[in-house]
PDB file of N, CA and C in Angstrom:
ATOM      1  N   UNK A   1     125.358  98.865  84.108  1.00  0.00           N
ATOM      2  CA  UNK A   1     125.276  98.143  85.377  1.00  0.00           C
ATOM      3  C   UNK A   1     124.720  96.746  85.124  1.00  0.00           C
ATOM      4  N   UNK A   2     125.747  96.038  85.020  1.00  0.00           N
ATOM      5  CA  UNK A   2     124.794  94.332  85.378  1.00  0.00           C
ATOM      6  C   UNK A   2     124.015  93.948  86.631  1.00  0.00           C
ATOM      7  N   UNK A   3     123.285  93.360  86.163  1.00  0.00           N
ATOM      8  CA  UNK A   3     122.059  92.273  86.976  1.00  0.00           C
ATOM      9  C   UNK A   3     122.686  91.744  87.876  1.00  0.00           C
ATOM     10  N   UNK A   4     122.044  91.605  89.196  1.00  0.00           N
ATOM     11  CA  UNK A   4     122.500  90.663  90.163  1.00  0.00           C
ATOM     12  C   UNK A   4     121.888  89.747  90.538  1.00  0.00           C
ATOM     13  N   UNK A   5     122.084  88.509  91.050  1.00  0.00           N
ATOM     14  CA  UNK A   5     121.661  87.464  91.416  1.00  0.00           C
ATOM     15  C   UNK A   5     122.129  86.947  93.312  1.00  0.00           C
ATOM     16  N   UNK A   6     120.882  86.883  93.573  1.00  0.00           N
ATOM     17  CA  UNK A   6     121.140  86.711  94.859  1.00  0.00           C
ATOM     18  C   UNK A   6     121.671  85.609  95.451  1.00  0.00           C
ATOM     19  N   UNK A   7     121.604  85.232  96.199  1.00  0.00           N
ATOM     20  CA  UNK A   7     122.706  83.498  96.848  1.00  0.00           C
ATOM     21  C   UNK A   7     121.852  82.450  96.666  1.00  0.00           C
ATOM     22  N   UNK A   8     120.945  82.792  97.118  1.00  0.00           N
ATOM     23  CA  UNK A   8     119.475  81.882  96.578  1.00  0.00           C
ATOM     24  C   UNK A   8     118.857  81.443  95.121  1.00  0.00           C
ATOM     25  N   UNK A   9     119.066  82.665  94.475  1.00  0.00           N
ATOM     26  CA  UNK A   9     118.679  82.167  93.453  1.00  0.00           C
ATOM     27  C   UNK A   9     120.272  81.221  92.881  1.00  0.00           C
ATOM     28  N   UNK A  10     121.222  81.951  92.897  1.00  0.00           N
ATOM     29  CA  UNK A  10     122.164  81.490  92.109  1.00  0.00           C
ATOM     30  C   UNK A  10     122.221  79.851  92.376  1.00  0.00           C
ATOM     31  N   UNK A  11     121.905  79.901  93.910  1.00  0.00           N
ATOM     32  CA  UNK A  11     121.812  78.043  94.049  1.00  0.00           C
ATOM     33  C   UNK A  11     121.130  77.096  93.469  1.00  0.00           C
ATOM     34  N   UNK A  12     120.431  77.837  93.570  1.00  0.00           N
ATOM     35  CA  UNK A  12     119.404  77.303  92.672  1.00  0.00           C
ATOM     36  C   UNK A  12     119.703  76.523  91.206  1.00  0.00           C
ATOM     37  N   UNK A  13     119.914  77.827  90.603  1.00  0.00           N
ATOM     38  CA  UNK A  13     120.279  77.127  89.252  1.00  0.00           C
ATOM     39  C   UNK A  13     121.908  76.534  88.897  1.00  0.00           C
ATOM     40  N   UNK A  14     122.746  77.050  90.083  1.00  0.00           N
ATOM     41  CA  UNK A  14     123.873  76.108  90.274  1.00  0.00           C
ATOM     42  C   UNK A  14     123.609  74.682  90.262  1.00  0.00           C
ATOM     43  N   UNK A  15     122.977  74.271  91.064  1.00  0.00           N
ATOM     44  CA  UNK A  15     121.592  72.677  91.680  1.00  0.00           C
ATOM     45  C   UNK A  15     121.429  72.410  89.966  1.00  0.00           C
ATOM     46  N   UNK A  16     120.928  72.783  88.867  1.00  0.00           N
ATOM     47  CA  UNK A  16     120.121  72.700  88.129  1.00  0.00           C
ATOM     48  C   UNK A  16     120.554  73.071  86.873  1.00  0.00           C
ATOM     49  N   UNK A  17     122.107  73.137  87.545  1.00  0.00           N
ATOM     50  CA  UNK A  17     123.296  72.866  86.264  1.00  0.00           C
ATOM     51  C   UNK A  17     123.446  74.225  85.535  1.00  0.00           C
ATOM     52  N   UNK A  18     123.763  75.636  86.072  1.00  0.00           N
ATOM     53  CA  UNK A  18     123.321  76.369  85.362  1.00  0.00           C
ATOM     54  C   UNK A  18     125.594  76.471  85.244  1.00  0.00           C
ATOM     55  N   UNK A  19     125.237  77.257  84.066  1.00  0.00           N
ATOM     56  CA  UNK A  19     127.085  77.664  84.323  1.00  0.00           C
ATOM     57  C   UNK A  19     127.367  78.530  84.918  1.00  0.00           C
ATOM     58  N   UNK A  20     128.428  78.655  85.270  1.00  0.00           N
ATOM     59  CA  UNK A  20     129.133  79.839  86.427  1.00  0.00           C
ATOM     60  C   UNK A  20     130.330  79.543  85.796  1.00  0.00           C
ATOM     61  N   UNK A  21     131.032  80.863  86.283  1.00  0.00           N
ATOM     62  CA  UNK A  21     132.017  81.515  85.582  1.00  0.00           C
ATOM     63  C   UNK A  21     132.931  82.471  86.733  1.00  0.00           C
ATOM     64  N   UNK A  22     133.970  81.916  86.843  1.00  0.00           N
ATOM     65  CA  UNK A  22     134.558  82.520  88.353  1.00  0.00           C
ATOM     66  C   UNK A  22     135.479  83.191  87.799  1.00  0.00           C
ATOM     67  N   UNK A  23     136.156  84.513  88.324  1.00  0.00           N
ATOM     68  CA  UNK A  23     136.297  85.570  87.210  1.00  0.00           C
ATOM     69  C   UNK A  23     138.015  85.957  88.276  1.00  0.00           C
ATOM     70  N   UNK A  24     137.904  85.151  89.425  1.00  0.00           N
ATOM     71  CA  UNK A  24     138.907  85.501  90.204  1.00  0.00           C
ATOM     72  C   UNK A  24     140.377  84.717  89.766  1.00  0.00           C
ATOM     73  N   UNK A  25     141.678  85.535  90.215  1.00  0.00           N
ATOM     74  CA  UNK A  25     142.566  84.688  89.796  1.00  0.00           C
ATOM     75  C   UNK A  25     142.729  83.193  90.247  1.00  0.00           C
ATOM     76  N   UNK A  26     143.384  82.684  89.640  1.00  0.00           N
ATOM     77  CA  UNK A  26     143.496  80.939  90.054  1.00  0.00           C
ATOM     78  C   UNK A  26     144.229  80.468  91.328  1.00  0.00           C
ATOM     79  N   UNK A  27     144.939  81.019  91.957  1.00  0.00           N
ATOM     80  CA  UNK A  27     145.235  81.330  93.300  1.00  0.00           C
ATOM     81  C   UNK A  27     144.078  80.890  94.197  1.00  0.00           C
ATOM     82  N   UNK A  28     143.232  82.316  94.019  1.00  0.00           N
ATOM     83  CA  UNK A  28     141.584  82.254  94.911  1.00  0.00           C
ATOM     84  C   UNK A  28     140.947  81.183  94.401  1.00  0.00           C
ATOM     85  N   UNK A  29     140.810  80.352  92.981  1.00  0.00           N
ATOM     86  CA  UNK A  29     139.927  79.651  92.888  1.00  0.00           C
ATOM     87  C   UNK A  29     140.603  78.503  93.305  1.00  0.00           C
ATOM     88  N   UNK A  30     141.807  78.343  93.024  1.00  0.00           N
ATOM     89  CA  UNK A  30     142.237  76.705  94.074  1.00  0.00           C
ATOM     90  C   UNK A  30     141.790  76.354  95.433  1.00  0.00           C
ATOM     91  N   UNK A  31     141.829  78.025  95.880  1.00  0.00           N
ATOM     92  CA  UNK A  31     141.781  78.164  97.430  1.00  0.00           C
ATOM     93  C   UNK A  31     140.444  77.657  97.816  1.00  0.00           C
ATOM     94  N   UNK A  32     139.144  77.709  97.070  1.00  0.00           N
ATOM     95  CA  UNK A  32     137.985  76.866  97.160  1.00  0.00           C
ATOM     96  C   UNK A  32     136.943  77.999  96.162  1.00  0.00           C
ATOM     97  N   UNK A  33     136.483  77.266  95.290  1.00  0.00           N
ATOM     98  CA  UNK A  33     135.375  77.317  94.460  1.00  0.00           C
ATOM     99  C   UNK A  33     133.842  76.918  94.247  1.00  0.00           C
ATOM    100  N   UNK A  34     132.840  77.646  93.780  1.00  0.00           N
ATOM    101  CA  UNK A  34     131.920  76.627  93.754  1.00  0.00           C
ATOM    102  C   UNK A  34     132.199  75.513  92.929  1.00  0.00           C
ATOM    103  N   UNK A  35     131.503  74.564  93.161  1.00  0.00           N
ATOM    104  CA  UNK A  35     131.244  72.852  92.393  1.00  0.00           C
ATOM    105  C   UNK A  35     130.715  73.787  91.056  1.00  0.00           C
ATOM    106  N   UNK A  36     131.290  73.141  89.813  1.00  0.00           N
ATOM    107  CA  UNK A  36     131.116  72.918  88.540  1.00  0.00           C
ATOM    108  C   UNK A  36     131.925  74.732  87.979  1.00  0.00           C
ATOM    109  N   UNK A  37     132.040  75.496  88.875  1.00  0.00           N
ATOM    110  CA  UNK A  37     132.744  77.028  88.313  1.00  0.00           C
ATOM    111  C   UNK A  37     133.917  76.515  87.405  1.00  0.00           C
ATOM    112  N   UNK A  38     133.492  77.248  86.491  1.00  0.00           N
ATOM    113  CA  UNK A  38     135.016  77.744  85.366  1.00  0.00           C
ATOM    114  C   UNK A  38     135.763  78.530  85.101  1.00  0.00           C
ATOM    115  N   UNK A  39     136.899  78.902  85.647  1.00  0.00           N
ATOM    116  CA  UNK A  39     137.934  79.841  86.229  1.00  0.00           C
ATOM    117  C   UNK A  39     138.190  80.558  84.416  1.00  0.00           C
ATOM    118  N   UNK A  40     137.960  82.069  84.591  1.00  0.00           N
ATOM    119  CA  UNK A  40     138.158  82.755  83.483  1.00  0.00           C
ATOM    120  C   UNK A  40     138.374  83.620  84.450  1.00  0.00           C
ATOM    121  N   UNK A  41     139.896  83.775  84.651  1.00  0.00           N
ATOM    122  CA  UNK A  41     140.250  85.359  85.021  1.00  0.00           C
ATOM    123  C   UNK A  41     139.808  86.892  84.447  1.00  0.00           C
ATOM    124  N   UNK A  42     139.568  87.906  85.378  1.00  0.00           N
ATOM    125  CA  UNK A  42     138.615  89.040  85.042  1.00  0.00           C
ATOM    126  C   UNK A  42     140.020  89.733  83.806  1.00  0.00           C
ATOM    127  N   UNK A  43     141.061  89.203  84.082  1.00  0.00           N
ATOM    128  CA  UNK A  43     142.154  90.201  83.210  1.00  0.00           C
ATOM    129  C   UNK A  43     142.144  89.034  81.750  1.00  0.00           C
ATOM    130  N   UNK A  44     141.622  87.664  81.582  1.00  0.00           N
ATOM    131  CA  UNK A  44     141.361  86.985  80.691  1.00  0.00           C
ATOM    132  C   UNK A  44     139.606  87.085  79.906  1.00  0.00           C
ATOM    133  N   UNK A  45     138.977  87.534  80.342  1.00  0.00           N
ATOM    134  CA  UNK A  45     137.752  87.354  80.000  1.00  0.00           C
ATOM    135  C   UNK A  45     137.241  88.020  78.472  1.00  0.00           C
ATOM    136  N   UNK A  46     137.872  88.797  78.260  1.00  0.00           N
ATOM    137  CA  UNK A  46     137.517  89.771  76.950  1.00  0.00           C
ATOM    138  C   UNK A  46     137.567  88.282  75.822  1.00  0.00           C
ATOM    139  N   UNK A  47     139.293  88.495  76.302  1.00  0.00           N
ATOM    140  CA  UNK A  47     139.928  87.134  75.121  1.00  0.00           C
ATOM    141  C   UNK A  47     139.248  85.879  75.019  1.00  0.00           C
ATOM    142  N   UNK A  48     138.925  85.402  75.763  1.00  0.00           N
ATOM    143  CA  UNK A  48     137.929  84.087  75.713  1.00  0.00           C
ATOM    144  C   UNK A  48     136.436  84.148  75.659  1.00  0.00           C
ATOM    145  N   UNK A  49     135.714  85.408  75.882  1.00  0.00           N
ATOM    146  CA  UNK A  49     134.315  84.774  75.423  1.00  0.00           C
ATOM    147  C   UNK A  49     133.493  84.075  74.161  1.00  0.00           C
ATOM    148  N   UNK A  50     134.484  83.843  73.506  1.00  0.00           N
ATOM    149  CA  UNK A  50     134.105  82.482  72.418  1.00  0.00           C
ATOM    150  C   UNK A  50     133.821  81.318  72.868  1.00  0.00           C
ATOM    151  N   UNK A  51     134.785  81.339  74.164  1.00  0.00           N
ATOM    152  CA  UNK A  51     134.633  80.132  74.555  1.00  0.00           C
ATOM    153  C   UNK A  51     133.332  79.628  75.143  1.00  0.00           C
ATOM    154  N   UNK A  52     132.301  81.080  75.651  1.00  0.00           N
ATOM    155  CA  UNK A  52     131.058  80.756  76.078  1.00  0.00           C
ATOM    156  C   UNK A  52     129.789  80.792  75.396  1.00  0.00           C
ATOM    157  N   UNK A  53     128.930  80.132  75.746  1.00  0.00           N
ATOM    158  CA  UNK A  53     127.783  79.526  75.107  1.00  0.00           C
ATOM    159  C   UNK A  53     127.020  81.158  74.938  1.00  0.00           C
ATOM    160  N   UNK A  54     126.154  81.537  74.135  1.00  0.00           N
ATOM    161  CA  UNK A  54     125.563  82.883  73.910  1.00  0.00           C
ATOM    162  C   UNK A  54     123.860  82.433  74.482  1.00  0.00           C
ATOM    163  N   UNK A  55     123.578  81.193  74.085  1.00  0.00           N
ATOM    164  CA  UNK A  55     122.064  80.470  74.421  1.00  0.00           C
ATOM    165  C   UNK A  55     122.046  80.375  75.865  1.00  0.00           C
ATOM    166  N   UNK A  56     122.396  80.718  77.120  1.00  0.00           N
ATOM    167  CA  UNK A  56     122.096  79.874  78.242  1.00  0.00           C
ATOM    168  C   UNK A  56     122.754  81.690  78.729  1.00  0.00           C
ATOM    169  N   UNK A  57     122.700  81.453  80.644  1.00  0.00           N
ATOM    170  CA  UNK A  57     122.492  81.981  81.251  1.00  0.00           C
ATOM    171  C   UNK A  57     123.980  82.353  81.784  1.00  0.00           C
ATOM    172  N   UNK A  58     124.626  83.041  82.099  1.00  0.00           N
ATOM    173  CA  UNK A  58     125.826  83.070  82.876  1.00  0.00           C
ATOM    174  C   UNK A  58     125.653  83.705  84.372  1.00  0.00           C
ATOM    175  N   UNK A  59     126.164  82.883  85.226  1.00  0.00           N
ATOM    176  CA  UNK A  59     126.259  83.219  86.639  1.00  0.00           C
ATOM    177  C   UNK A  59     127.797  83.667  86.676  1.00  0.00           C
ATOM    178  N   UNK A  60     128.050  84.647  87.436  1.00  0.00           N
ATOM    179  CA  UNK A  60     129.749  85.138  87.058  1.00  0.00           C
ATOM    180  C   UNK A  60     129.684  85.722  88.848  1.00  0.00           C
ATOM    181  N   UNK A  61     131.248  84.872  89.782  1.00  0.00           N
ATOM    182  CA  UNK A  61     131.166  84.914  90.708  1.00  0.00           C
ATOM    183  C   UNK A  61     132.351  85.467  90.803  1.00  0.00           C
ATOM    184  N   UNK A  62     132.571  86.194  91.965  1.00  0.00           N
ATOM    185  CA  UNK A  62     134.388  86.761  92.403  1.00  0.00           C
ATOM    186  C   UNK A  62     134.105  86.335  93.975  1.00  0.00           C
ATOM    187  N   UNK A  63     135.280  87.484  94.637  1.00  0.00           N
ATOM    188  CA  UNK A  63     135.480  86.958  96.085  1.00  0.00           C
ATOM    189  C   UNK A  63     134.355  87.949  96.836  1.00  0.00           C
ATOM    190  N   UNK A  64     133.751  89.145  96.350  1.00  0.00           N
ATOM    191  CA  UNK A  64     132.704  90.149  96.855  1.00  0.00           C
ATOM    192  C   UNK A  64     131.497  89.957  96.191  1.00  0.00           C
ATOM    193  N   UNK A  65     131.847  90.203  95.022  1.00  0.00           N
ATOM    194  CA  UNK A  65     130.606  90.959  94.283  1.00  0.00           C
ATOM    195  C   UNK A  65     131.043  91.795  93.230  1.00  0.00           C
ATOM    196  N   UNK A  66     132.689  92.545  93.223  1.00  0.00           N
ATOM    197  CA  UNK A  66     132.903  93.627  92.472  1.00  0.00           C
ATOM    198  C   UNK A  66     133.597  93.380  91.225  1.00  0.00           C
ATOM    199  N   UNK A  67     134.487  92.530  91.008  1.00  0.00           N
ATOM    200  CA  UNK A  67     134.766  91.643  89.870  1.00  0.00           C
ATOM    201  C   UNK A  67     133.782  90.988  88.991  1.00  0.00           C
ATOM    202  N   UNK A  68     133.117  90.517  89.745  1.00  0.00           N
ATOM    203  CA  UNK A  68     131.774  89.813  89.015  1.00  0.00           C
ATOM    204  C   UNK A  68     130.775  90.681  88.038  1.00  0.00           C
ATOM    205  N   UNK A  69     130.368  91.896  89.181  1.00  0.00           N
ATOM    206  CA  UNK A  69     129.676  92.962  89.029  1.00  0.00           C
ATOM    207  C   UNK A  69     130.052  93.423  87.171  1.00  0.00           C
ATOM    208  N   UNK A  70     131.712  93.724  87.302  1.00  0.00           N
ATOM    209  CA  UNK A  70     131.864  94.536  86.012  1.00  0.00           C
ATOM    210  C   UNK A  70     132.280  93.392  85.017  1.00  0.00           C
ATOM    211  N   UNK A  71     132.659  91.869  85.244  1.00  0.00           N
ATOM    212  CA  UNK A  71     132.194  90.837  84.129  1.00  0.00           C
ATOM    213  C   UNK A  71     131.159  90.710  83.589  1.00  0.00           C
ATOM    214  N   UNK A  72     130.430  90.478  84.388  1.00  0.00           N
ATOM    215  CA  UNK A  72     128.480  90.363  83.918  1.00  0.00           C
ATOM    216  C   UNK A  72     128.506  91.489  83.229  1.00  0.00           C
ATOM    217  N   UNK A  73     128.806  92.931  83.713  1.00  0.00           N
ATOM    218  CA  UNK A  73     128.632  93.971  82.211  1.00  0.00           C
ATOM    219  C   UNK A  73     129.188  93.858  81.177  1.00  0.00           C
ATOM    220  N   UNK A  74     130.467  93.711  80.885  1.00  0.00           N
ATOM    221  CA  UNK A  74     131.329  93.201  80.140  1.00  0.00           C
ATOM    222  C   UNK A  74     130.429  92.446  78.688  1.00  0.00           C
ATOM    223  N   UNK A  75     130.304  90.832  79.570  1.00  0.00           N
ATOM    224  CA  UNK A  75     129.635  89.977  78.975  1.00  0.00           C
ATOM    225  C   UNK A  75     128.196  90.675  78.387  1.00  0.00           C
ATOM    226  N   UNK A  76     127.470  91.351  79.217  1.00  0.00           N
ATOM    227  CA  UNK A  76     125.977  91.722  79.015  1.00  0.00           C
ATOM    228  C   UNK A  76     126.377  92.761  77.718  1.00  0.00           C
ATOM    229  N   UNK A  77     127.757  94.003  77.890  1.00  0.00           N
ATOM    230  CA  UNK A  77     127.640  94.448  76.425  1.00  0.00           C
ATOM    231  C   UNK A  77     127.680  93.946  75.143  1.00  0.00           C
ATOM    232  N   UNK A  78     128.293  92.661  75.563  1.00  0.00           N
ATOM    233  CA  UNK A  78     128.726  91.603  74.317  1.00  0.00           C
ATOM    234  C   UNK A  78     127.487  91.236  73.898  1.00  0.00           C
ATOM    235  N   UNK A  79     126.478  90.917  74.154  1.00  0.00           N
ATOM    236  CA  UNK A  79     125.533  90.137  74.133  1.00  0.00           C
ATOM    237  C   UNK A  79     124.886  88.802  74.556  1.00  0.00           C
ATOM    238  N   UNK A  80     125.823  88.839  76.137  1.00  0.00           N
ATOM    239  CA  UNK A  80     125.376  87.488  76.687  1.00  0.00           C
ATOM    240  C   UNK A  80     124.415  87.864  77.815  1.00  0.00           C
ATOM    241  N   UNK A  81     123.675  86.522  78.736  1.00  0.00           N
ATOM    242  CA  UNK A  81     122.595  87.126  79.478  1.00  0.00           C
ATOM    243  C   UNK A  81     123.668  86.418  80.488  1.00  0.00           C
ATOM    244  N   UNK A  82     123.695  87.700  81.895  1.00  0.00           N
ATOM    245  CA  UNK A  82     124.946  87.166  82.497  1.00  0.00           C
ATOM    246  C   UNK A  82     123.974  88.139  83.812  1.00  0.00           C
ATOM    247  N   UNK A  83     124.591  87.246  85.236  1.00  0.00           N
ATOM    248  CA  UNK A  83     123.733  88.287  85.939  1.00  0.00           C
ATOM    249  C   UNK A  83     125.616  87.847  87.166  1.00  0.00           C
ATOM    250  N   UNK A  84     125.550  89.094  87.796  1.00  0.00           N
ATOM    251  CA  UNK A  84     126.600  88.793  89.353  1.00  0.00           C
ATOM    252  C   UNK A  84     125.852  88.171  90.281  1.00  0.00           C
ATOM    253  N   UNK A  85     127.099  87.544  90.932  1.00  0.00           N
ATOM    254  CA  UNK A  85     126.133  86.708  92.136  1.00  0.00           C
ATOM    255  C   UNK A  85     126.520  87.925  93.269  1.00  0.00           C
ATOM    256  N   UNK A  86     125.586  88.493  93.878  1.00  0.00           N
ATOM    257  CA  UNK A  86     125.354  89.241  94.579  1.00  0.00           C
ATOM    258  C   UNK A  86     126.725  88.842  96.250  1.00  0.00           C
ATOM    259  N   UNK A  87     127.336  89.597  96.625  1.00  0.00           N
ATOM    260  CA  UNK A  87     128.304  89.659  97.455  1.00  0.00           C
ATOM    261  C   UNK A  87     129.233  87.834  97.278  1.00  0.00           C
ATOM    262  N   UNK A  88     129.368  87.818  96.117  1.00  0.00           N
ATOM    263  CA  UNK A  88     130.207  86.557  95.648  1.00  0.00           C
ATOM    264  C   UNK A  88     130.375  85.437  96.592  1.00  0.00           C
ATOM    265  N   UNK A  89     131.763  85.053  96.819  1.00  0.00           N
ATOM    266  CA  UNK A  89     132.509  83.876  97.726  1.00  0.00           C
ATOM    267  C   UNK A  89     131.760  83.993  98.515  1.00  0.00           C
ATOM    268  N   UNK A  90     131.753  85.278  99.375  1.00  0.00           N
ATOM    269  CA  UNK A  90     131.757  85.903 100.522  1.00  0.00           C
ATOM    270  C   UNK A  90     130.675  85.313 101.068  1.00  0.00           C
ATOM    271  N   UNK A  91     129.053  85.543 100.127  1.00  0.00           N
ATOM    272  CA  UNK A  91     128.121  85.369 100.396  1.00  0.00           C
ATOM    273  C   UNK A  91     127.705  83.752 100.307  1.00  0.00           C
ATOM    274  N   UNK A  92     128.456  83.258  99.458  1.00  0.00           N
ATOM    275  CA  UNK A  92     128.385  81.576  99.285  1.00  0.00           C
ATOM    276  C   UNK A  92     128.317  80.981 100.310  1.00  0.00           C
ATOM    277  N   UNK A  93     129.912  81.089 100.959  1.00  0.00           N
ATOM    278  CA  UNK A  93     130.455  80.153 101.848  1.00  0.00           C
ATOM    279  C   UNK A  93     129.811  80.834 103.006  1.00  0.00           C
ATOM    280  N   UNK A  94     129.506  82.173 103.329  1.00  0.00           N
ATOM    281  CA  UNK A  94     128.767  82.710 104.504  1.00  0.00           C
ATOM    282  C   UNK A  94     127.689  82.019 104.770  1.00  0.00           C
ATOM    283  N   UNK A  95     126.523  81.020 103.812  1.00  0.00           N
ATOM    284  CA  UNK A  95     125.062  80.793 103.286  1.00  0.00           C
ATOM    285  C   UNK A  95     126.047  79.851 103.526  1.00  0.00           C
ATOM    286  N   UNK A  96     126.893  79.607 104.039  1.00  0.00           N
ATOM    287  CA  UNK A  96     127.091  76.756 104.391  1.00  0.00           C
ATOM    288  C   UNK A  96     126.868  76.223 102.911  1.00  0.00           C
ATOM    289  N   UNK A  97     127.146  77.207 102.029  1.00  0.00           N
ATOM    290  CA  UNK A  97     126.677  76.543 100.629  1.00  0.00           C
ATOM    291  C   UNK A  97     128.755  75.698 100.327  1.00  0.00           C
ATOM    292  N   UNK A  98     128.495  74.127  99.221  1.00  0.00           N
ATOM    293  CA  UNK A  98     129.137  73.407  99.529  1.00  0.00           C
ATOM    294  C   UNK A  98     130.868  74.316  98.397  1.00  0.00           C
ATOM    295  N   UNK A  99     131.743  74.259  98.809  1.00  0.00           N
ATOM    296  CA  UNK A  99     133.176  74.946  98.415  1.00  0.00           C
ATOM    297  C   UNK A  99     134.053  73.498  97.815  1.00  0.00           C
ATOM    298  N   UNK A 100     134.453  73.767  96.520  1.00  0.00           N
ATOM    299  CA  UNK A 100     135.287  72.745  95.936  1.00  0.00           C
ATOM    300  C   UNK A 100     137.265  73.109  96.350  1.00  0.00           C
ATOM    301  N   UNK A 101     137.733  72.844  96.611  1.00  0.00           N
ATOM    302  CA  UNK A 101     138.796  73.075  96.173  1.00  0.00           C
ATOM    303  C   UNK A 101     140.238  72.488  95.615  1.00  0.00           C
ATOM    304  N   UNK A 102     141.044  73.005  94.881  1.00  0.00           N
ATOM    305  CA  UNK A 102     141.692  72.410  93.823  1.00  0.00           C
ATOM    306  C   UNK A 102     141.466  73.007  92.131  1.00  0.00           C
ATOM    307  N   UNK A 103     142.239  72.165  91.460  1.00  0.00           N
ATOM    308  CA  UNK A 103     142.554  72.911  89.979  1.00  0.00           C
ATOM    309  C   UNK A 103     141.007  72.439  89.305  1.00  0.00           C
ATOM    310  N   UNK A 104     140.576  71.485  89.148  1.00  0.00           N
ATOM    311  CA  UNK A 104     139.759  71.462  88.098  1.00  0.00           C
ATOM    312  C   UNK A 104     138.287  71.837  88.547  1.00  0.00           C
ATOM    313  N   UNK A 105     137.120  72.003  87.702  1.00  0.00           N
ATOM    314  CA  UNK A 105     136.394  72.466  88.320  1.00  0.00           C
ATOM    315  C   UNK A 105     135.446  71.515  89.752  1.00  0.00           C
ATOM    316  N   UNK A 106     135.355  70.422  88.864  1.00  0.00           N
ATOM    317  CA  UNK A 106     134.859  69.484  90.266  1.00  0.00           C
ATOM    318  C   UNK A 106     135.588  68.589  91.068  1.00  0.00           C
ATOM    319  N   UNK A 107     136.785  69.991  91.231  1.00  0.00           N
ATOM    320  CA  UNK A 107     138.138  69.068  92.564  1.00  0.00           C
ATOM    321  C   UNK A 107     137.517  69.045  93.730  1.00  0.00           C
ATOM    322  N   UNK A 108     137.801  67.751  94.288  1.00  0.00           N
ATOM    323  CA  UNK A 108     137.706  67.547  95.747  1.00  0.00           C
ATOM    324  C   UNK A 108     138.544  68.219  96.587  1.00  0.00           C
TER     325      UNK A 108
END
């Protein structure tokens, strides 16, 4: 079972530059993302965690909570420190917190 991270905290260190890792297909993340998220689909994620840093923290977001939920384990068996953001999108944009949308990560 991975760690969760609540909306609060995750803002926090979103604010404070932390990475996030959006695990939903690219569809949902065009449709609006957090500011600075890096789209690694949950059916891509095995194959690319080279691509992530092992030293720092991973925030890993979906559209609930339940995608995220079993990335962060994923990652956490690998050996990364990865926590879910507790009820994902859902809970973001519910919390007026600010939504990017578009292809890259800091699309307008």
């Amino acid at each position: 079972m991975s760690r969760e991270a609540s909306v609060e905290e995750f803002a926090a260190a979103q604010r404070a530059g932390a990475l996030v890792v959006d695990v939903r297909e690219p569809a949902e993340y065009l449709g609006g993302h957090v500011p600075g998220a890096r789209l690694y689909p949950l059916s891509s994620l095995t194959s690319r965690m080279a691509e992530l840093p092992r030293r720092e923290r991973i925030y890993v977001i979906c559209a609930s909570g339940n995608r995220s939920a079993m990335a962060a384990s994923v990652l956490e068996q690998a050996g990364f420190d990865a926590r879910s953001v507790a009820g994902g999108m859902s809970a973001w944009t519910g919390d007026g917190r600010p939504v990017l949308r578009g292809p890259r990560e800091n699309a307008a």
